[in-house]
Protein backbone atom coordinates (compact mmCIF):
# COMPACT_ATOMS: atom_id res chain seq x y z
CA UNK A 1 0.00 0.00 0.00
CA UNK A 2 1.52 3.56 -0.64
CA UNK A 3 2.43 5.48 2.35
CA UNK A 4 0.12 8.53 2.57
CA UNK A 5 1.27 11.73 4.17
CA UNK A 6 -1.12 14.57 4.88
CA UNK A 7 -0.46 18.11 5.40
CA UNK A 8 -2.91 19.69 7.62
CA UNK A 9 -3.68 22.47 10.08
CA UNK A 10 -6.42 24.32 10.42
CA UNK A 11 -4.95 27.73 10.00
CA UNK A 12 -4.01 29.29 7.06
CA UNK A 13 -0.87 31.05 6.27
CA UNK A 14 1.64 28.52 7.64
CA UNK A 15 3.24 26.98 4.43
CA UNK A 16 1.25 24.27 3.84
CA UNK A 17 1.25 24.35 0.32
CA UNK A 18 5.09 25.22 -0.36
CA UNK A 19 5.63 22.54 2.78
CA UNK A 20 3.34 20.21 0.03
CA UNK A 21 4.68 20.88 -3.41
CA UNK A 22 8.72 20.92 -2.04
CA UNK A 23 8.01 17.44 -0.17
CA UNK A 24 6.19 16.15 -3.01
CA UNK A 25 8.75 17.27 -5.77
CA UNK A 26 11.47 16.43 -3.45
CA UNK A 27 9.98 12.65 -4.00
CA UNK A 28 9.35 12.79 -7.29
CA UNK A 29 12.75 13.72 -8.73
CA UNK A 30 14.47 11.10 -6.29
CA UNK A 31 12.89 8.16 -8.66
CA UNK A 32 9.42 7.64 -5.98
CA UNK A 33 5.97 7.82 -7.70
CA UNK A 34 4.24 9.76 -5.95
CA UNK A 35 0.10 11.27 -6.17
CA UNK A 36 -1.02 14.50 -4.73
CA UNK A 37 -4.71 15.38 -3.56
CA UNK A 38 -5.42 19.13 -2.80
CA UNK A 39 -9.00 18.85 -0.79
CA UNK A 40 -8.93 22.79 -0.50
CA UNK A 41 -11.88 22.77 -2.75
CA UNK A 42 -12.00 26.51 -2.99
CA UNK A 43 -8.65 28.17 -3.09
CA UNK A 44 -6.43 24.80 -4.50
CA UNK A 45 -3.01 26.46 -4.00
CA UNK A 46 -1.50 22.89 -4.78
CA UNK A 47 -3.24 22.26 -7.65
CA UNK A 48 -2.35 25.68 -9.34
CA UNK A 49 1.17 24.88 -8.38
CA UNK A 50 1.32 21.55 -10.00
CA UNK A 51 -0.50 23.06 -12.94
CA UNK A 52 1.86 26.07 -13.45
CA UNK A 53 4.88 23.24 -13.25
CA UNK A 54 2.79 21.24 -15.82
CA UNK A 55 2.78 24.56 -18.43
CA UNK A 56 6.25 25.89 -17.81
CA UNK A 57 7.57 22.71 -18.27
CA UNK A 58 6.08 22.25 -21.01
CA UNK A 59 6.26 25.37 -22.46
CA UNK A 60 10.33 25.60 -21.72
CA UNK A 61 10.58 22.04 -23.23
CA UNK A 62 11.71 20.41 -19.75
CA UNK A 63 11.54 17.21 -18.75
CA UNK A 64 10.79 18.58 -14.75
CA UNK A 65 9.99 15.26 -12.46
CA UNK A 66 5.96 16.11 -11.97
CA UNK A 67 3.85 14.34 -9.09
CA UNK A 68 0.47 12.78 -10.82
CA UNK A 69 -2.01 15.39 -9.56
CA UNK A 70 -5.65 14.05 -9.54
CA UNK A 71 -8.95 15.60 -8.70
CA UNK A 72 -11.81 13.86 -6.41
CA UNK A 73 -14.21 12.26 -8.75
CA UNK A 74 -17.67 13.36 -8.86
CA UNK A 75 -19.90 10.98 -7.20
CA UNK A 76 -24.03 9.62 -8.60
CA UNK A 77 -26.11 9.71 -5.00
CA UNK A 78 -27.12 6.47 -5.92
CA UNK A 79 -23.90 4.79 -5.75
CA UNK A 80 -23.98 5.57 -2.12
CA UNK A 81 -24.78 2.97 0.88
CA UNK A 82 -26.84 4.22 3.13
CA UNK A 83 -25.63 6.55 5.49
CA UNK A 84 -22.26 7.01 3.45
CA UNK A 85 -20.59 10.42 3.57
CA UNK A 86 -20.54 11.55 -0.20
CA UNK A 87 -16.96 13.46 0.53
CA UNK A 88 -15.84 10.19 2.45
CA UNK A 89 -16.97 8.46 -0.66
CA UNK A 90 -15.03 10.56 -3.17
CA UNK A 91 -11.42 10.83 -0.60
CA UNK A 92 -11.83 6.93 -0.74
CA UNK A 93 -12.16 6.50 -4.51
CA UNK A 94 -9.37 9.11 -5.03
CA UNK A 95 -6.82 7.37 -2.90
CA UNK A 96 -8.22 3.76 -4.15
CA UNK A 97 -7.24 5.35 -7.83
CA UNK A 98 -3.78 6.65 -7.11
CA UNK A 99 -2.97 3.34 -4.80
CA UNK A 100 -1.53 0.78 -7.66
CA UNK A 101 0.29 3.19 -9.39
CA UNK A 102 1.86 5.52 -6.15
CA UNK A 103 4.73 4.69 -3.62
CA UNK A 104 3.37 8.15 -1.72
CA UNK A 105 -0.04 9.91 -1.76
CA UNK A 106 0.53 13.32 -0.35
CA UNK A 107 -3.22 15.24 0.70
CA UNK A 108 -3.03 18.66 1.60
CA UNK A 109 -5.85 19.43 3.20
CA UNK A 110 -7.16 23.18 3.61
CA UNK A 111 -6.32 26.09 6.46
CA UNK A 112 -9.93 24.75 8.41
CA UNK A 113 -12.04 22.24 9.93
CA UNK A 114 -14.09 19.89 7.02
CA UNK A 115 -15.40 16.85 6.42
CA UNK A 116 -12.40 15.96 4.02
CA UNK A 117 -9.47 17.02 5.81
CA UNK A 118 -10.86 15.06 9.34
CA UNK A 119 -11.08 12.16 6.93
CA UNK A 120 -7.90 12.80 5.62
CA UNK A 121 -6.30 12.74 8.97
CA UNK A 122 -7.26 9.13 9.81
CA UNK A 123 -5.62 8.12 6.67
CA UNK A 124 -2.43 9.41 7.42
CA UNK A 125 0.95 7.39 7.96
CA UNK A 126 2.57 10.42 8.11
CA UNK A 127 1.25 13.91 9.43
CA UNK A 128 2.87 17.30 8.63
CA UNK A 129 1.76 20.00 10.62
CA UNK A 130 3.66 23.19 9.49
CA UNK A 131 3.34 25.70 12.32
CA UNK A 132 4.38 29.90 11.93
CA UNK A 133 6.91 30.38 14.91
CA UNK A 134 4.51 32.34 16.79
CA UNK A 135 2.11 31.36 19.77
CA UNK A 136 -0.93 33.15 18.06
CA UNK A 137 -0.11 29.26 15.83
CA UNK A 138 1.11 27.64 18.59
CA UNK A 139 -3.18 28.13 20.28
CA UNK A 140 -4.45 25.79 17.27
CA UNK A 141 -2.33 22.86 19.48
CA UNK A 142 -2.80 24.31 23.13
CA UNK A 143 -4.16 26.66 25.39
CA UNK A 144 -0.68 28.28 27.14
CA UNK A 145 -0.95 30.30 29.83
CA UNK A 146 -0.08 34.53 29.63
CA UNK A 147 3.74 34.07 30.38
CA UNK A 148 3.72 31.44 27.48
CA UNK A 149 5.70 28.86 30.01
CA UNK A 150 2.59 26.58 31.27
CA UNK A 151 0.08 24.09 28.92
CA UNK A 152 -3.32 24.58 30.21
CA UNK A 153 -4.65 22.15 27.81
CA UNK A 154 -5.08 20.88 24.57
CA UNK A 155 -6.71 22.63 21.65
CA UNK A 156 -8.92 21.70 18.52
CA UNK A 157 -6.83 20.69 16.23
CA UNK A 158 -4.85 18.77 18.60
CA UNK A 159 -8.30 16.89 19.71
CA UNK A 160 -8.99 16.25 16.27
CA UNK A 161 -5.90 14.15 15.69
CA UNK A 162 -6.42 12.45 18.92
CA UNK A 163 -9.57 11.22 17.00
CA UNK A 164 -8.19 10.44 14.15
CA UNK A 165 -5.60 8.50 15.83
CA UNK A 166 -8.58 6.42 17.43
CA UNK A 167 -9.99 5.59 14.55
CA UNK A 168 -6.67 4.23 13.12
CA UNK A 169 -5.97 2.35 16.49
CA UNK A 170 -9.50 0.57 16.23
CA UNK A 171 -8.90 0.06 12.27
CA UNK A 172 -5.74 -2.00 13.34
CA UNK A 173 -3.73 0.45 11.35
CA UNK A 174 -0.48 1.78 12.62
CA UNK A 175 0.01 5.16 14.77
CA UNK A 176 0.23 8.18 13.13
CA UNK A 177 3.87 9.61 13.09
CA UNK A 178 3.00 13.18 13.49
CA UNK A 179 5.66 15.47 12.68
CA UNK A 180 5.19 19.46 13.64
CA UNK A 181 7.44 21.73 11.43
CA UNK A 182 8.36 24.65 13.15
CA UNK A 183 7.96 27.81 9.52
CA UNK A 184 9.27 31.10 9.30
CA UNK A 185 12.05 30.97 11.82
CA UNK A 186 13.50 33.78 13.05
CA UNK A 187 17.27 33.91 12.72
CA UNK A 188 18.07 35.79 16.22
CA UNK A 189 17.94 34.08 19.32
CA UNK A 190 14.48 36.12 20.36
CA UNK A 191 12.92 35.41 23.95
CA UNK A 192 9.99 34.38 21.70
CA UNK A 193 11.92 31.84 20.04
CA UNK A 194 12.97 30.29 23.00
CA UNK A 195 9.42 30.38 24.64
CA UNK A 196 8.17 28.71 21.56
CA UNK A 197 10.76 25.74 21.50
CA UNK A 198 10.28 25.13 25.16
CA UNK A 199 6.51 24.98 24.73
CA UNK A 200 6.79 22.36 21.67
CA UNK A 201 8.85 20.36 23.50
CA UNK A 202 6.67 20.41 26.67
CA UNK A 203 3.61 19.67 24.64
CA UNK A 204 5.50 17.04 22.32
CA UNK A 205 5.62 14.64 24.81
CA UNK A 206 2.54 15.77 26.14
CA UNK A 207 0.62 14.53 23.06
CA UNK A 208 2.76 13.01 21.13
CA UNK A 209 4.79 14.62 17.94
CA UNK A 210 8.00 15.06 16.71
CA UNK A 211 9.55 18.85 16.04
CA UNK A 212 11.34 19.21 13.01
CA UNK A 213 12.48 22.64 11.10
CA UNK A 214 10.99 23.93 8.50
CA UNK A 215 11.60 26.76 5.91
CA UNK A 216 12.61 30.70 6.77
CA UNK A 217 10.91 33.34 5.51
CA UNK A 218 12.57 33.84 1.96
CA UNK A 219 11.66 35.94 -1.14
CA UNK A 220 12.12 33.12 -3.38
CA UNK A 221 8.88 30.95 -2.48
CA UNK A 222 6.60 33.16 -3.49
CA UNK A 223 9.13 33.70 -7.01
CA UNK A 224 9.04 30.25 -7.71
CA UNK A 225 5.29 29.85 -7.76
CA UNK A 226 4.01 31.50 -11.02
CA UNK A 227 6.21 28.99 -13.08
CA UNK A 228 5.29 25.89 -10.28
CA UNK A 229 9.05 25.54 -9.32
CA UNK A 230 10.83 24.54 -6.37
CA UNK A 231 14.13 25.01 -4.93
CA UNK A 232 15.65 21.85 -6.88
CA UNK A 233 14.64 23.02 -10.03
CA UNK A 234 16.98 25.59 -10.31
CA UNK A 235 19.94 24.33 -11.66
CA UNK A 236 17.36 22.99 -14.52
CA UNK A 237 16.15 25.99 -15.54
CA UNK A 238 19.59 27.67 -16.17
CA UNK A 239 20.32 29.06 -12.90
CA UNK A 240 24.20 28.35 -12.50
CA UNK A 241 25.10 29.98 -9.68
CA UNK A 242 23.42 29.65 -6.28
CA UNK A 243 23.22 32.65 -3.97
CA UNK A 244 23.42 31.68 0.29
CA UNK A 245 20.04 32.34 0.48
CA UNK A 246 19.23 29.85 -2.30
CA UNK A 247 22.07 26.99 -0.88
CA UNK A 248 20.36 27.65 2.59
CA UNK A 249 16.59 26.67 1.46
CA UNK A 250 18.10 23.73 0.10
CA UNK A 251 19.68 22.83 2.89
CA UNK A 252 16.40 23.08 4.78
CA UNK A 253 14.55 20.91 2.37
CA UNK A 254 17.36 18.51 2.91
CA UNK A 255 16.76 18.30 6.32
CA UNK A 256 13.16 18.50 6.64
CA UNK A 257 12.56 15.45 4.38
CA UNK A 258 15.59 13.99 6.33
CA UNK A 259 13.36 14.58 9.43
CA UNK A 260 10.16 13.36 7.67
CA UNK A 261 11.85 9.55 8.02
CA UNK A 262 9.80 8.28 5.17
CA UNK A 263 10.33 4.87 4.25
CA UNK A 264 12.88 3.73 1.60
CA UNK A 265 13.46 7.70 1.26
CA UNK A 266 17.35 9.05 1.13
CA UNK A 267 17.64 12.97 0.59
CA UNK A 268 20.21 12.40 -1.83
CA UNK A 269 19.94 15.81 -2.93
């Protein structure tokens, strides 16, 4: 069976679609076959990305390693059992589609709470939550208390994987490895920082995720999008000399999907 990995969170603004489309790419170009599901059924950031990838590189003549995007199929009422969920129904069929044919299925779900995305999360092998450094992010996972040092309990999101956990557990399905990516780090030792780390780690082994780092702010995400490239297409598209900024991002996809500890997968890269 593939191994699926979700993005989710259910606040937008934190990177989940760059967090998506470099982890997705990342696999790709190493040789894994990989499917992508974008169940933001309004704003489909992913999608667009994988479709502006699709007509640069083809419009460039490239041969740029592509994910196999699909959308959820439409589904006839009648081809329901009674009581099914229609979007359960149409996540199923999508993920039954891309199974054969995918070592990875990565679904990024949308910036709030749906039917899809809580589906989505009891699917997952592999959860990325990508998190802003800031506690005004850090509330979607737990209450804190005003001096940001004490957990006063856990919050929705966090309750919602708790769920989706259960259902896995009774499925007979193995545990969710959720993995937290700390976004947007700030590159000076801030008191704010340091509050932030201490409060992930408290509440890591609290309820049960790993911390791993994710991308800084840089200039060049938001460049790369209109032509649906990522940081390791560079070199491909003529770019022969890497600035620091450029050799830095890399270095933090490197270790991110390092972090990710997704079977059979080597960031050879």
């Amino acid at each position: 069976m593939a191994h699926i990995i979700v993005v989710g969170n259910e606040k937008g603004g934190a990177g989940k679609s760059t967090v998506s489309m470099h982890v997705a790419t990342a696999l790709a170009r190493m040789g894994h076959r990989i499917g992508v599901l974008d169940l933001d059924m309004r704003q489909k950031s992913l999608a667009r990305y994988l479709d502006n990838r699709k007509t640069y590189s083809d419009a460039e003549g490239l041969n740029l390693a592509i994910p196999v995007y699909r959308d959820l199929p439409e589904v006839d009422q009648a081809d329901l059992q009674p009581g099914e969920n229609a979007f359960d129904h149409r996540l199923s069929a999508a993920v039954a589609a891309l199974e054969p044919e995918c070592d990875f299925i990565l679904i990024d779900c949308p910036g709030s709470h749906t039917r899809l995305s809580q589906v989505a999360h009891s699917l997952a092998d592999t959860l990325i939550t990508p998190l802003n450094d800031s506690f005004v992010d850090f509330d979607l996972l737990a209450h804190i208390d005003s001096d940001g040092e004490n957990i006063t309990g856990p919050s929705v999101y966090s309750e919602m994987v708790w769920s989706a956990r259960q259902l896995r557990a009774q499925a007979g399905l193995q545990p969710i490895d959720w993995v937290v990516v700390r976004n947007r780090l700030g590159a000076q030792a801030m008191v704010n920082k340091q509050k932030m780390e201490s409060a992930l780690n408290k509440l890591s082994r609290r309820i049960g995720f790993r911390v791993a780092p994710g991308f800084n702010e840089r200039v060049i995400f938001r460049e790369l999008f209109p032509r649906g490239l990522t940081l390791l297409d560079l070199k491909d598209v003529g770019v022969t000399q890497l600035n620091i900024s450029n050799l830095a991002a890399r270095q933090e996809l490197r270790d991110l999907i390092k972090a990710l500890n997704l079977p059979g997968v080597t960031a050879d890269f």
